[in-house]
PDB file of N, CA and C in Angstrom:
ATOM      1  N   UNK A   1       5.280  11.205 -55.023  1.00  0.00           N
ATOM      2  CA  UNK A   1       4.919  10.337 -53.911  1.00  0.00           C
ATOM      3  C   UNK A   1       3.848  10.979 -53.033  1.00  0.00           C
ATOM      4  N   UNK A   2       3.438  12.332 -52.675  1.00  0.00           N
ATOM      5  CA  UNK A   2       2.908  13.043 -51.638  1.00  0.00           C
ATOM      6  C   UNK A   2       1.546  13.189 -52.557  1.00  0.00           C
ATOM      7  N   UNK A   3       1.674  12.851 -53.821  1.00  0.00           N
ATOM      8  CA  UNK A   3       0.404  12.953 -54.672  1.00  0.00           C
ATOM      9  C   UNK A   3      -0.461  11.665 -54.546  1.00  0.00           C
ATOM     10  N   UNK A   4       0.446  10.429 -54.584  1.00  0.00           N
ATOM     11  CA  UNK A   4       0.015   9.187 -54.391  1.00  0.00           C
ATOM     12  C   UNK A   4      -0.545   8.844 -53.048  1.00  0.00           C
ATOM     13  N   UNK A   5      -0.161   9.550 -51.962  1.00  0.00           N
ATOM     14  CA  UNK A   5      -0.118   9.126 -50.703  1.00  0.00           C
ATOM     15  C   UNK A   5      -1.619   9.456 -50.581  1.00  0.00           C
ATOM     16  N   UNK A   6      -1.688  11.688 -51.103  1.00  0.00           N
ATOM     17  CA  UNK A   6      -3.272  12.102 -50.916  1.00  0.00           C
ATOM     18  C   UNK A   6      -4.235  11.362 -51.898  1.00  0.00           C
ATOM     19  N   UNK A   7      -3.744  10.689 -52.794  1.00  0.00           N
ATOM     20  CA  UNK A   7      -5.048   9.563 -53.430  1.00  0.00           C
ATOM     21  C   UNK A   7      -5.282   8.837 -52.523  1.00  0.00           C
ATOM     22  N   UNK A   8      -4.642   8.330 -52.655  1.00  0.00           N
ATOM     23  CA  UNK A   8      -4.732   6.844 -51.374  1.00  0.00           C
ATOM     24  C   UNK A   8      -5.180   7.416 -50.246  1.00  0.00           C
ATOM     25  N   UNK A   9      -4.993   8.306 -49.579  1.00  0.00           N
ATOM     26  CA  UNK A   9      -6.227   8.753 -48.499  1.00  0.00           C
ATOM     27  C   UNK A   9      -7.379   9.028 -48.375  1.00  0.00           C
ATOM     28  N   UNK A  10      -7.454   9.701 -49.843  1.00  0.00           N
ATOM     29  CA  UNK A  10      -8.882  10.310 -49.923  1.00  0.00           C
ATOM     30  C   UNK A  10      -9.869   8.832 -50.876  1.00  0.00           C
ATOM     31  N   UNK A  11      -9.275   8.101 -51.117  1.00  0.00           N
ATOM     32  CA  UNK A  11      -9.961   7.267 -51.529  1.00  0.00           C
ATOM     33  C   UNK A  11     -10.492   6.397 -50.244  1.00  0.00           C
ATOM     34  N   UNK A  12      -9.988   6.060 -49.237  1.00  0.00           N
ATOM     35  CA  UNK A  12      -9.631   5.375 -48.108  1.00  0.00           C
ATOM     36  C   UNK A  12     -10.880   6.387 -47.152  1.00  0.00           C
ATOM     37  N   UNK A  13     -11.249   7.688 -47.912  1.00  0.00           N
ATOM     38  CA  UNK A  13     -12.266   8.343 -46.666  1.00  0.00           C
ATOM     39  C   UNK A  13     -13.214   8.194 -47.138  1.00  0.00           C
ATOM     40  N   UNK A  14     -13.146   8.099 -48.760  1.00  0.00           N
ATOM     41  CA  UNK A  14     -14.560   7.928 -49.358  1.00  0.00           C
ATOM     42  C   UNK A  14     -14.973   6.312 -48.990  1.00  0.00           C
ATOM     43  N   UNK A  15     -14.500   5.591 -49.250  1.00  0.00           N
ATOM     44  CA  UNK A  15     -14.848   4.580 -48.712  1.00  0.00           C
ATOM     45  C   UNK A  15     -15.371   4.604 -47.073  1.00  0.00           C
ATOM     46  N   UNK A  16     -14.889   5.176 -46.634  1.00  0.00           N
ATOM     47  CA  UNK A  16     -15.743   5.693 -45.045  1.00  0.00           C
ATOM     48  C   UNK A  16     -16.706   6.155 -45.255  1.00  0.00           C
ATOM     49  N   UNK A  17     -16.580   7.388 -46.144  1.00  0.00           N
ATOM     50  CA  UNK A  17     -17.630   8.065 -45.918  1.00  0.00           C
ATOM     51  C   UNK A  17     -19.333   7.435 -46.825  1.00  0.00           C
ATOM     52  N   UNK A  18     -18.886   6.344 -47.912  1.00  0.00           N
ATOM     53  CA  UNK A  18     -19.985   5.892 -48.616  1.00  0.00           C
ATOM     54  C   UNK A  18     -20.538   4.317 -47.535  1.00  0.00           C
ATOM     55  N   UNK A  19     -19.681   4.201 -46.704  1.00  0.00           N
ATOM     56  CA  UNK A  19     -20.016   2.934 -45.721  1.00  0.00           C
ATOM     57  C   UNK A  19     -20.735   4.265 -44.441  1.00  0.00           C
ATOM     58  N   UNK A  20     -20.487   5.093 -44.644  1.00  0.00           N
ATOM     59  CA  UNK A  20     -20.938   5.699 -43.458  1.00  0.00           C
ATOM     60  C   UNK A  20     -22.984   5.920 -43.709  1.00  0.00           C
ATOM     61  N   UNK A  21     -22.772   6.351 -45.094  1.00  0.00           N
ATOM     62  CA  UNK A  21     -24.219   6.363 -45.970  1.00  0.00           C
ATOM     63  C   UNK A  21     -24.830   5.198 -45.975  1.00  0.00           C
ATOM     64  N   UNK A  22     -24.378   4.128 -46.346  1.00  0.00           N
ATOM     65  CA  UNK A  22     -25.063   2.510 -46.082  1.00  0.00           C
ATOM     66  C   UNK A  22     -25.416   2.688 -44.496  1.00  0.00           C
ATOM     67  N   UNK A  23     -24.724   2.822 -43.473  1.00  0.00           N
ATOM     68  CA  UNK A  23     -25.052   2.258 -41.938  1.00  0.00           C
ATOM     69  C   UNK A  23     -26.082   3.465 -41.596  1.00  0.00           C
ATOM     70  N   UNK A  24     -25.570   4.763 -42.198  1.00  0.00           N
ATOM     71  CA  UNK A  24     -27.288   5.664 -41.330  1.00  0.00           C
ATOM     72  C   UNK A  24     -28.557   5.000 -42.440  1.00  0.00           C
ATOM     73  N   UNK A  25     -28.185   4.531 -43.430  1.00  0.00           N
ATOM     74  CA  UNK A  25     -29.516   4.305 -44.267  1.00  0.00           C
ATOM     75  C   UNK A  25     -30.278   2.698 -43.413  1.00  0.00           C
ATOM     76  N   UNK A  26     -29.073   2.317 -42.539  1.00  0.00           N
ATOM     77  CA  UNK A  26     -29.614   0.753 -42.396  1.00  0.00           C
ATOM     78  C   UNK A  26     -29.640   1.217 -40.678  1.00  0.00           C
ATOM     79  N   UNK A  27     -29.822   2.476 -40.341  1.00  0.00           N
ATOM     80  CA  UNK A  27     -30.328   2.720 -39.118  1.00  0.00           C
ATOM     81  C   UNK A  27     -29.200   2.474 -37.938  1.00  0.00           C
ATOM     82  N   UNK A  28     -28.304   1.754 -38.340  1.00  0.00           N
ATOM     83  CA  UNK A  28     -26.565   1.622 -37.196  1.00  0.00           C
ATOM     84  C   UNK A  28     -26.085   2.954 -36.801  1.00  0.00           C
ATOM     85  N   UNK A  29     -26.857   3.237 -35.276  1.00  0.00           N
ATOM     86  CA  UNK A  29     -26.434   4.853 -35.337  1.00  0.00           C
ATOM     87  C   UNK A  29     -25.049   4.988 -34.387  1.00  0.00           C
ATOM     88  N   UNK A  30     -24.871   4.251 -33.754  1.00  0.00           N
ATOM     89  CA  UNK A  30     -23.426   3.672 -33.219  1.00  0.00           C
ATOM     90  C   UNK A  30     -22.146   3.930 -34.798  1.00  0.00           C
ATOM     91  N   UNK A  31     -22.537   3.024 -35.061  1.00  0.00           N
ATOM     92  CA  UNK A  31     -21.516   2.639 -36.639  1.00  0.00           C
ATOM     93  C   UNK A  31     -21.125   4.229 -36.961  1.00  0.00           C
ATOM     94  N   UNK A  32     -22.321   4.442 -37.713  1.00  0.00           N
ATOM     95  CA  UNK A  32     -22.545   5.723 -38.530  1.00  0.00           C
ATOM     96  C   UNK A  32     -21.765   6.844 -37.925  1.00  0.00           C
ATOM     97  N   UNK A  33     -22.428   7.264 -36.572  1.00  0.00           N
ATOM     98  CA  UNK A  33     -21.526   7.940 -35.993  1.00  0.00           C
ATOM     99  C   UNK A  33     -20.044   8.228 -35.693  1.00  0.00           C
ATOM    100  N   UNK A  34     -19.372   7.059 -35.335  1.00  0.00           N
ATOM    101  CA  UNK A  34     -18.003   6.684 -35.740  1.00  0.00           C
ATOM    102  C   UNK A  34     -17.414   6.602 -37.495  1.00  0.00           C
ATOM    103  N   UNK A  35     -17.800   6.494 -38.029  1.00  0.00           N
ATOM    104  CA  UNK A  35     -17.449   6.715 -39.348  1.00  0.00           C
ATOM    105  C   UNK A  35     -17.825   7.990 -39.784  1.00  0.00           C
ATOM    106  N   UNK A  36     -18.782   8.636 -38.985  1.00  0.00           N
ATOM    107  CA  UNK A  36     -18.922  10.217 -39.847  1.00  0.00           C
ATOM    108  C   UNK A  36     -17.371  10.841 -38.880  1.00  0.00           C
ATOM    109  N   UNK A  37     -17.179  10.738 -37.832  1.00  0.00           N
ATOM    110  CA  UNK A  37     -16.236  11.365 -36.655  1.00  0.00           C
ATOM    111  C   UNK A  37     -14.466  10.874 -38.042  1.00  0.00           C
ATOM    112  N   UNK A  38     -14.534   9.853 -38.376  1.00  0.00           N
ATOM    113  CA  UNK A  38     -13.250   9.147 -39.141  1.00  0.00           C
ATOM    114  C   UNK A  38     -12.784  10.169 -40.376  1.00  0.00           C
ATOM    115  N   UNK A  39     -14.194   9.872 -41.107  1.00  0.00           N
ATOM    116  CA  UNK A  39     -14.332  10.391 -41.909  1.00  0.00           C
ATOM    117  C   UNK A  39     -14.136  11.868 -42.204  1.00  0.00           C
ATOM    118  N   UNK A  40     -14.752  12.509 -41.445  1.00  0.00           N
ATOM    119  CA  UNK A  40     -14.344  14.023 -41.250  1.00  0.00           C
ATOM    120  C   UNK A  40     -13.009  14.500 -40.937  1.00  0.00           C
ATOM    121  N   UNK A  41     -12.815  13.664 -39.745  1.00  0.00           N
ATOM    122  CA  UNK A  41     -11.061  14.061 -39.715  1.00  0.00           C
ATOM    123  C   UNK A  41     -10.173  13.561 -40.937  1.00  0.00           C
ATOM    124  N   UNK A  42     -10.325  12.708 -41.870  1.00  0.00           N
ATOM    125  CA  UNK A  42      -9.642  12.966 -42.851  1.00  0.00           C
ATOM    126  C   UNK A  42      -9.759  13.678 -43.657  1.00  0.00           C
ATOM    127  N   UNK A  43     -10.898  14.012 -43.635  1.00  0.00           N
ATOM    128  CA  UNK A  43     -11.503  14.882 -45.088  1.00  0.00           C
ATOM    129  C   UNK A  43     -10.814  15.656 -44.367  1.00  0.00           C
ATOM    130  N   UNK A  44     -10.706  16.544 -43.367  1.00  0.00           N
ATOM    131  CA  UNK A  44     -10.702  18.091 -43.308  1.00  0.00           C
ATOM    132  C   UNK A  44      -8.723  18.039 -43.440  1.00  0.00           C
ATOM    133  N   UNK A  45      -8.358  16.676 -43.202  1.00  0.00           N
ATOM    134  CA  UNK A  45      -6.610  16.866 -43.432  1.00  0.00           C
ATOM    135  C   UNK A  45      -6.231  16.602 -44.884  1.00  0.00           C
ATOM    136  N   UNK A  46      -7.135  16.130 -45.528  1.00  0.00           N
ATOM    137  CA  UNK A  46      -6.764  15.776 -47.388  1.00  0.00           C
ATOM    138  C   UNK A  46      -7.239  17.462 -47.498  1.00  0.00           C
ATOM    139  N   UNK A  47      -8.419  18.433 -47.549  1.00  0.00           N
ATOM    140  CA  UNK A  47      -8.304  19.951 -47.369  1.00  0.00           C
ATOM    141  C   UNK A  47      -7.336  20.464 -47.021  1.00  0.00           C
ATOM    142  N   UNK A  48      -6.497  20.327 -45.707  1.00  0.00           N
ATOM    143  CA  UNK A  48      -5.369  21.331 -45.540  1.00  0.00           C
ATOM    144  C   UNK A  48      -4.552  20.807 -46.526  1.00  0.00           C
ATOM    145  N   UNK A  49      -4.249  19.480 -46.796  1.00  0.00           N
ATOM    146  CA  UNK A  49      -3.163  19.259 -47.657  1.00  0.00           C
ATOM    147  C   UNK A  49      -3.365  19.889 -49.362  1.00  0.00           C
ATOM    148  N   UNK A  50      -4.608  20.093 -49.889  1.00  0.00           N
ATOM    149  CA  UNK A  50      -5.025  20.721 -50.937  1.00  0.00           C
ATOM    150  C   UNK A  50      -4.613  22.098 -50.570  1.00  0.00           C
ATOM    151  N   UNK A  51      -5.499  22.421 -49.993  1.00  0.00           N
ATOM    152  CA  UNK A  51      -4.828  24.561 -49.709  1.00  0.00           C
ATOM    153  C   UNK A  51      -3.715  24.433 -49.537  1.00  0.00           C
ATOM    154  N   UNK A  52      -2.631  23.622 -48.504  1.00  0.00           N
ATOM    155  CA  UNK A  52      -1.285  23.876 -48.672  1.00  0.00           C
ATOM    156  C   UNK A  52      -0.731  23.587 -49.913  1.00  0.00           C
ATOM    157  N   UNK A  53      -1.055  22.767 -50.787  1.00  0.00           N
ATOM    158  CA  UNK A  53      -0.342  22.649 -52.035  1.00  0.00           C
ATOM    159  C   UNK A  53      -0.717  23.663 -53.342  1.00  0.00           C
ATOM    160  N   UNK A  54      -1.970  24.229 -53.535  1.00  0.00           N
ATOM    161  CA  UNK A  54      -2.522  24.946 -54.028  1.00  0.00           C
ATOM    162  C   UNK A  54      -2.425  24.941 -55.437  1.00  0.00           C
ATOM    163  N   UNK A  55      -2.776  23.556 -55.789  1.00  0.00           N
ATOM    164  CA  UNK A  55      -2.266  22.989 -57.740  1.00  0.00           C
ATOM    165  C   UNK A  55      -3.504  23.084 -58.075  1.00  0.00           C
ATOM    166  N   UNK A  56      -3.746  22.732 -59.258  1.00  0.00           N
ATOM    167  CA  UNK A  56      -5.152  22.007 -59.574  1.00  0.00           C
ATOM    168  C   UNK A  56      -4.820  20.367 -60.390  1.00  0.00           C
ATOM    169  N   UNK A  57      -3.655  20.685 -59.927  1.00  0.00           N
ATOM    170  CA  UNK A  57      -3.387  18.929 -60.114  1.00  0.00           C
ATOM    171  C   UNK A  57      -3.697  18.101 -58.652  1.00  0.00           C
ATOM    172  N   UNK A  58      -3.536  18.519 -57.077  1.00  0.00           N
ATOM    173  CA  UNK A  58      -3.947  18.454 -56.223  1.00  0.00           C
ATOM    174  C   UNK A  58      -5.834  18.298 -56.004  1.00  0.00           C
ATOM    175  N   UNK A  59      -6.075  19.310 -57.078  1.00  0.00           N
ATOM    176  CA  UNK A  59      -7.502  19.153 -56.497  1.00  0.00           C
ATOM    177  C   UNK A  59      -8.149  18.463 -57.713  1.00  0.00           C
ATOM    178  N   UNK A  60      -7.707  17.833 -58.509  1.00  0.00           N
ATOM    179  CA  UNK A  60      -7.819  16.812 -59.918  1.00  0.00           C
ATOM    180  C   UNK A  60      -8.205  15.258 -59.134  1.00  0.00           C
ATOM    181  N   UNK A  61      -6.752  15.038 -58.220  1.00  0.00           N
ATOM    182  CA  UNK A  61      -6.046  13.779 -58.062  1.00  0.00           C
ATOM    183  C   UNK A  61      -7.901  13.320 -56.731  1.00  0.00           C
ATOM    184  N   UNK A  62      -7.742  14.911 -56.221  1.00  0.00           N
ATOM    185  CA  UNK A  62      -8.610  14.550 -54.743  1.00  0.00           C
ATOM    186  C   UNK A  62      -9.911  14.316 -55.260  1.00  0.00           C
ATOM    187  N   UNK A  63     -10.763  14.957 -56.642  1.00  0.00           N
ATOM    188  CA  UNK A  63     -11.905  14.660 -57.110  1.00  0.00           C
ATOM    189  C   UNK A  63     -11.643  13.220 -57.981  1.00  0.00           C
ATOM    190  N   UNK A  64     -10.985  12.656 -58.385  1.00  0.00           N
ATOM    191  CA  UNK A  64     -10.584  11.322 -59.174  1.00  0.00           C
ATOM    192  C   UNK A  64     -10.913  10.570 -57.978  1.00  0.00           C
ATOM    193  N   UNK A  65      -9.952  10.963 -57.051  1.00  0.00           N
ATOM    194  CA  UNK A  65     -10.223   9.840 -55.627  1.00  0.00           C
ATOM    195  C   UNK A  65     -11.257   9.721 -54.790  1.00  0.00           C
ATOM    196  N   UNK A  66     -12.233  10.852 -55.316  1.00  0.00           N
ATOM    197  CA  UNK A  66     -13.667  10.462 -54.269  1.00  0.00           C
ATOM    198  C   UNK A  66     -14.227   9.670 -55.065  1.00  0.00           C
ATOM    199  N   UNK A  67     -14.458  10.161 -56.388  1.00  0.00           N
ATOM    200  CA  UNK A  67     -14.826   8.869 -57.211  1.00  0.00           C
ATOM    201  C   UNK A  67     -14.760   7.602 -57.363  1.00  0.00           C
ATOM    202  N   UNK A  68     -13.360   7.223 -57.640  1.00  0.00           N
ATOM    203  CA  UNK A  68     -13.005   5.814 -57.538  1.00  0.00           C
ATOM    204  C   UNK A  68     -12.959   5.204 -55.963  1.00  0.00           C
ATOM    205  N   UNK A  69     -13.034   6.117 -54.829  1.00  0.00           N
ATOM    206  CA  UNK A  69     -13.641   5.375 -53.713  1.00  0.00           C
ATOM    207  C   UNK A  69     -15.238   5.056 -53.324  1.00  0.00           C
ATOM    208  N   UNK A  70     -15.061   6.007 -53.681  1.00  0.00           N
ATOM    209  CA  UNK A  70     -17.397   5.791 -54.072  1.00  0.00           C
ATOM    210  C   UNK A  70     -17.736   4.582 -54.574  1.00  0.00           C
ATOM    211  N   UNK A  71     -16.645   4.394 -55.513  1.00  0.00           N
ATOM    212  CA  UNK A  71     -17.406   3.232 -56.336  1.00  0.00           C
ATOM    213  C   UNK A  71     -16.775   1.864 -55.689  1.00  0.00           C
ATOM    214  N   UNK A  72     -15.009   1.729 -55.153  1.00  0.00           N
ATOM    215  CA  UNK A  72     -14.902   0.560 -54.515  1.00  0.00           C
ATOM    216  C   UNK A  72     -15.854   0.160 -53.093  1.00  0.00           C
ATOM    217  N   UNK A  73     -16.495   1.702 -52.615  1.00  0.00           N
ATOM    218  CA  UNK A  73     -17.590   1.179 -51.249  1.00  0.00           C
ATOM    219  C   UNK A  73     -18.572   0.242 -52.175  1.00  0.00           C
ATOM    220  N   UNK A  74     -18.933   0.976 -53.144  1.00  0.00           N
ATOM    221  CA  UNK A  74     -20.017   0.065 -53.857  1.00  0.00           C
ATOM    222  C   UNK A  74     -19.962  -1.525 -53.716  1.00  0.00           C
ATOM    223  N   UNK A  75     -18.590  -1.845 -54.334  1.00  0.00           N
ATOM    224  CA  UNK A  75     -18.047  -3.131 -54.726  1.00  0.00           C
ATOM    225  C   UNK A  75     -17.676  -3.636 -53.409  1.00  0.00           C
ATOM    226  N   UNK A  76     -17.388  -3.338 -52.518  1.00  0.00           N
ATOM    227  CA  UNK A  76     -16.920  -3.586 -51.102  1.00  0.00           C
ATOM    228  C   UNK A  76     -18.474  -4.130 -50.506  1.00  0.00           C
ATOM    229  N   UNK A  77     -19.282  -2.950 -50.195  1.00  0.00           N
ATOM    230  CA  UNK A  77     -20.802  -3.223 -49.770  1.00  0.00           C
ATOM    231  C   UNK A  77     -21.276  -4.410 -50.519  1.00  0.00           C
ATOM    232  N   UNK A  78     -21.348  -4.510 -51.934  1.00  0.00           N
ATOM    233  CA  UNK A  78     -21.897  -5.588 -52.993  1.00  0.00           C
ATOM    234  C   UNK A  78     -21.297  -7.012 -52.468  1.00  0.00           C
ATOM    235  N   UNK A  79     -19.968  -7.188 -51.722  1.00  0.00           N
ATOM    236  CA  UNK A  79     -19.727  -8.150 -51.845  1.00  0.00           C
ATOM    237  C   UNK A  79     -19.622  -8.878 -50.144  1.00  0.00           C
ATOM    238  N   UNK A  80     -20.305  -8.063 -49.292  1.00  0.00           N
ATOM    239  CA  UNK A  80     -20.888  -8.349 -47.755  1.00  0.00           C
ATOM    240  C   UNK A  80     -21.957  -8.634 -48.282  1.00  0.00           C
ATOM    241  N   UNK A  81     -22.882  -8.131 -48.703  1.00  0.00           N
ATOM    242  CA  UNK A  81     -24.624  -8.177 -48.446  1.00  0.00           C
ATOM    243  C   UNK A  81     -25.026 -10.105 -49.154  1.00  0.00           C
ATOM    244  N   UNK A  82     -23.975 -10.175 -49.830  1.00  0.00           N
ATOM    245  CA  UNK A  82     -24.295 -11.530 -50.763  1.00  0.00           C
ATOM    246  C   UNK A  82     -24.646 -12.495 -49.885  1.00  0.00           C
TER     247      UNK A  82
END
């Protein structure tokens, strides 16, 4: 469950953090700013939760989940701009 939870977070920052890349690219420096501030504070608590667990199934699950959030910002962004 504590494996599922840090997917689901870190997917949930990448998605911040790839909406954070769309709004400085589209100049929203309000936006951007608040999503880099979001973003960071999760990232740096999905990190402690990696060093405290110290697997490489932990740091598997957290590189799977930047990925597959990267790509739902994609699909997320793709389906505003229409």
């Amino acid at each position: 469950m504590e494996y599922i939870l840090l997917a689901v977070i870190k997917v949930f920052d990448n998605i911040i953090n790839t909406a954070k890349s769309i709004s400085t690219y589209k100049e929203q420096k309000i936006l951007s700013s608040i999503l880099t501030t979001i973003s960071q504070l999760i990232f740096y608590l999905v990190i402690s939760q990696v060093i405290e667990d110290n697997t490489l199934l932990a740091i598997i699950i957290v590189a799977v989940s930047s990925g597959i959030g990267n790509y739902l910002a994609f699909l997320i962004n793709d389906k505003f701009k229409q």
